[in-house]
N, C-alpha and C. Protein backbone atom coordinates (compact mmCIF):
# COMPACT_ATOMS: atom_id res chain seq x y z
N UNK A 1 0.84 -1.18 0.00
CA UNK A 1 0.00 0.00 0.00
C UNK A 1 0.89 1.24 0.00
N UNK A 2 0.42 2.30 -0.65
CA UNK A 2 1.27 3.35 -0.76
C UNK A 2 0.48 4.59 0.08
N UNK A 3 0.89 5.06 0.54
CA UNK A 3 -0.05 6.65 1.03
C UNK A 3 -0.08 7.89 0.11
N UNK A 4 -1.45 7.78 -0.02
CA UNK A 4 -1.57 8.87 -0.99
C UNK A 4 -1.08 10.00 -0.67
N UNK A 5 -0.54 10.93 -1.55
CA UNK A 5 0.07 12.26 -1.73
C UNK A 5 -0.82 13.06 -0.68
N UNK A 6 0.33 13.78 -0.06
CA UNK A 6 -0.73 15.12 0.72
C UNK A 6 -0.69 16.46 -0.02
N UNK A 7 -1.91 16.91 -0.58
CA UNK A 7 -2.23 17.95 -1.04
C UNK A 7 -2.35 19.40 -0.05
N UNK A 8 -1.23 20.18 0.15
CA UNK A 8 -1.30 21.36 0.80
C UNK A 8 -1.92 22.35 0.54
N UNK A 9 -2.83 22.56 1.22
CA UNK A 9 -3.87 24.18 0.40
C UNK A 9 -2.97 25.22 0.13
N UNK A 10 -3.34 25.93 -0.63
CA UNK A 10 -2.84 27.47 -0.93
C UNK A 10 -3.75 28.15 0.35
N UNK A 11 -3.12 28.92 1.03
CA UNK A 11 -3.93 29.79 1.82
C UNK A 11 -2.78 31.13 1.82
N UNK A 12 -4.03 32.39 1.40
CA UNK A 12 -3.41 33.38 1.62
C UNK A 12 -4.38 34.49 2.71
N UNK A 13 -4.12 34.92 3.61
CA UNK A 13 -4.69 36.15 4.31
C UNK A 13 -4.31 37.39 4.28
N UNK A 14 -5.42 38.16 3.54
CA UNK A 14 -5.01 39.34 3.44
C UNK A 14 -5.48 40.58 4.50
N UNK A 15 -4.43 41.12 5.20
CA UNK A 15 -5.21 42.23 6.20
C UNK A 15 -4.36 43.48 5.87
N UNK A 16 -5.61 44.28 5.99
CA UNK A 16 -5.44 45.64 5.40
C UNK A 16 -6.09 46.68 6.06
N UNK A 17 -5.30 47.80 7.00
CA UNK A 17 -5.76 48.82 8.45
C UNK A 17 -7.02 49.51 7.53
N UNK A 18 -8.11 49.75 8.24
CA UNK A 18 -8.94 51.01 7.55
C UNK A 18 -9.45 50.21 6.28
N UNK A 19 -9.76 49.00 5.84
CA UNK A 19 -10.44 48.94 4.36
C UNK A 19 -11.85 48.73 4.68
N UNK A 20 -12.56 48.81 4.01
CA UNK A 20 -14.68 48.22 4.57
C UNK A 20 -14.95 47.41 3.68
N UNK A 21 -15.26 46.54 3.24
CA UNK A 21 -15.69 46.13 2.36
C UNK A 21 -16.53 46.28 1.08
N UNK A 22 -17.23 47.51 1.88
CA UNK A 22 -17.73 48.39 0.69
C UNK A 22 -17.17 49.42 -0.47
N UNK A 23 -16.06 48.91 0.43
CA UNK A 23 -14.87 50.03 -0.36
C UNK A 23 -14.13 48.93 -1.16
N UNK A 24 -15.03 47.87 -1.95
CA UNK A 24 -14.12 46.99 -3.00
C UNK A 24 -15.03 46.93 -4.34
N UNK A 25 -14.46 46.93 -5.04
CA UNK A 25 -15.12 46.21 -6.45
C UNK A 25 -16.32 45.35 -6.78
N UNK A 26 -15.12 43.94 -6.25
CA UNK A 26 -15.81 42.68 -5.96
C UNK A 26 -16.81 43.05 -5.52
N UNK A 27 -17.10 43.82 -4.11
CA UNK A 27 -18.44 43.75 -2.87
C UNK A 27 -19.10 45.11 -3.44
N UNK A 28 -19.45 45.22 -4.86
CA UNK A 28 -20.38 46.12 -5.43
C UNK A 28 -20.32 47.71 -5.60
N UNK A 29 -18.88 48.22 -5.27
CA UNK A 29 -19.05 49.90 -5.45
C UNK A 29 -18.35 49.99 -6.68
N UNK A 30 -19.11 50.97 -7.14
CA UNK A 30 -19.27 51.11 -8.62
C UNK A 30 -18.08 52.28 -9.25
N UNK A 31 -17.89 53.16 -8.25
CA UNK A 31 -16.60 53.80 -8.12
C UNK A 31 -15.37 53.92 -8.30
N UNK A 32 -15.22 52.47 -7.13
CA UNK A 32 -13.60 51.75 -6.79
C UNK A 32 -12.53 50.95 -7.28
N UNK A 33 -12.15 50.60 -8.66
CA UNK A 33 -11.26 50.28 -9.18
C UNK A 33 -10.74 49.46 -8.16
N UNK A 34 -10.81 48.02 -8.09
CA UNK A 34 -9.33 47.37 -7.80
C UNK A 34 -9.60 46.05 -8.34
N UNK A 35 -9.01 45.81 -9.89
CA UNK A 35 -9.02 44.70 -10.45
C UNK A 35 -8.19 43.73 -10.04
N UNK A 36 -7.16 43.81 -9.58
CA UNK A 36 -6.41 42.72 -8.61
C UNK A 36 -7.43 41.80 -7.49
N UNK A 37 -7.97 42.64 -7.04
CA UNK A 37 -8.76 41.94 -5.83
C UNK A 37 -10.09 41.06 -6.43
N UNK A 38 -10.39 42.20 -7.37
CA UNK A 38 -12.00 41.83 -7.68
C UNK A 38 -11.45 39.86 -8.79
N UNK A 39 -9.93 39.90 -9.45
CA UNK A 39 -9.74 38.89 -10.03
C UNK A 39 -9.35 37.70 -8.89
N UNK A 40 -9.12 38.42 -7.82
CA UNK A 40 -8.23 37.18 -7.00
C UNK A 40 -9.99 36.57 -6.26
N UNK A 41 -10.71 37.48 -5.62
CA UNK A 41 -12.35 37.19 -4.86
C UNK A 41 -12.66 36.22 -6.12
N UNK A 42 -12.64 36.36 -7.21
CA UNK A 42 -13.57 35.70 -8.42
C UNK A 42 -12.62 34.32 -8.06
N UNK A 43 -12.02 33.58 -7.78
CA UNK A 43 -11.22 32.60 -7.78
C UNK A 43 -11.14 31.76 -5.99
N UNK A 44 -11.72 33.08 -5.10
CA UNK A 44 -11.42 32.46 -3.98
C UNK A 44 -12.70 32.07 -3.09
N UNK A 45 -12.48 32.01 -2.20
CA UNK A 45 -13.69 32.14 -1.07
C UNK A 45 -13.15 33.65 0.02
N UNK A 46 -14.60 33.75 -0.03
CA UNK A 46 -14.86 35.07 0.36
C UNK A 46 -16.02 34.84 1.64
N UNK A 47 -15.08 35.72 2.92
CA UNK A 47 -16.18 35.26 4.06
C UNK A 47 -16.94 36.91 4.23
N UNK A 48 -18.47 36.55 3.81
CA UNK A 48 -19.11 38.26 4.13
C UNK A 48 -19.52 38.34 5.48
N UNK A 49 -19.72 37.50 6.18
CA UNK A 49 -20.00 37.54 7.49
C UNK A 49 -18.59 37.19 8.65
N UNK A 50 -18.18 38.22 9.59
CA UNK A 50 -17.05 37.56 10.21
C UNK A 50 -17.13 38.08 11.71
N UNK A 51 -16.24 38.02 12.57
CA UNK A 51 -16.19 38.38 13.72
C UNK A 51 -14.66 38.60 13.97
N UNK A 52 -14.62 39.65 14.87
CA UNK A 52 -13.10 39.54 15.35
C UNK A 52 -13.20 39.25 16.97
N UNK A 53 -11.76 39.36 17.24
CA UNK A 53 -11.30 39.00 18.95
C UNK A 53 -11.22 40.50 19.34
N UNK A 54 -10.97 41.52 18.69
CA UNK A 54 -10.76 42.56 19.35
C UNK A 54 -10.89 43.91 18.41
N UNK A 55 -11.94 45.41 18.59
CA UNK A 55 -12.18 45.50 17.46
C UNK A 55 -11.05 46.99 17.42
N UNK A 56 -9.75 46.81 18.14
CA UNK A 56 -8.63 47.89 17.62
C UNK A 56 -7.57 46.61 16.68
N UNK A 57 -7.07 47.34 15.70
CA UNK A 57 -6.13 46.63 14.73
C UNK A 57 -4.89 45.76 15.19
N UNK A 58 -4.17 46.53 16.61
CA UNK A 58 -3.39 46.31 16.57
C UNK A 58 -3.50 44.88 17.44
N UNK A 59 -4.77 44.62 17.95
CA UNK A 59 -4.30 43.13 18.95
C UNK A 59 -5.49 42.42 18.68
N UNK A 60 -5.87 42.70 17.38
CA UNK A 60 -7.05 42.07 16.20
C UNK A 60 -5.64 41.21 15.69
N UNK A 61 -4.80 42.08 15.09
CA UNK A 61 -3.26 41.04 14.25
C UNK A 61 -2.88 40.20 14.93
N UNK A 62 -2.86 40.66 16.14
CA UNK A 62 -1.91 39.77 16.97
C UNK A 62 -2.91 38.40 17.49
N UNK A 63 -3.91 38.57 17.39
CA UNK A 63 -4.89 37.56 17.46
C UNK A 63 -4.79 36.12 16.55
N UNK A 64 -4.22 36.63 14.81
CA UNK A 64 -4.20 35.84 14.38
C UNK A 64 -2.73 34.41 14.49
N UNK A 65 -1.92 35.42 15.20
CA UNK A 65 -0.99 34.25 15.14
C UNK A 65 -1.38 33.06 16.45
């Protein structure tokens, strides 16, 4: 018997101080130019509902490690 190959996900997280979500492409403003994002969302999973641990930035980051 052989063990099948382990397939490693691609995972990327992107955090960015001050962005809203309404302030993207992808999430419908008609305004905002950012084809990078709006091509990378078209390819990924996208969470619209979320929660944080803490709602200042700096120990929101530090949350994630």
């Amino acid at each position: 018997m052989t063990a099948a190959p382990s397939v490693r996900p691609n995972v990327l997280v992107l955090i960015a101080d001050q962005l809203r979500a309404d302030h993207l492409g992808f999430a419908g403003n008609p305004t905002v130019r950012t084809p990078n994002l709006d091509r990378l969302a078209a390819e990924s999973m996208i969470f619209t509902e979320a929660t944080v641990t803490n709602p200042t930035c700096m120990p929101n980051r530090a949350s994630l490690l």
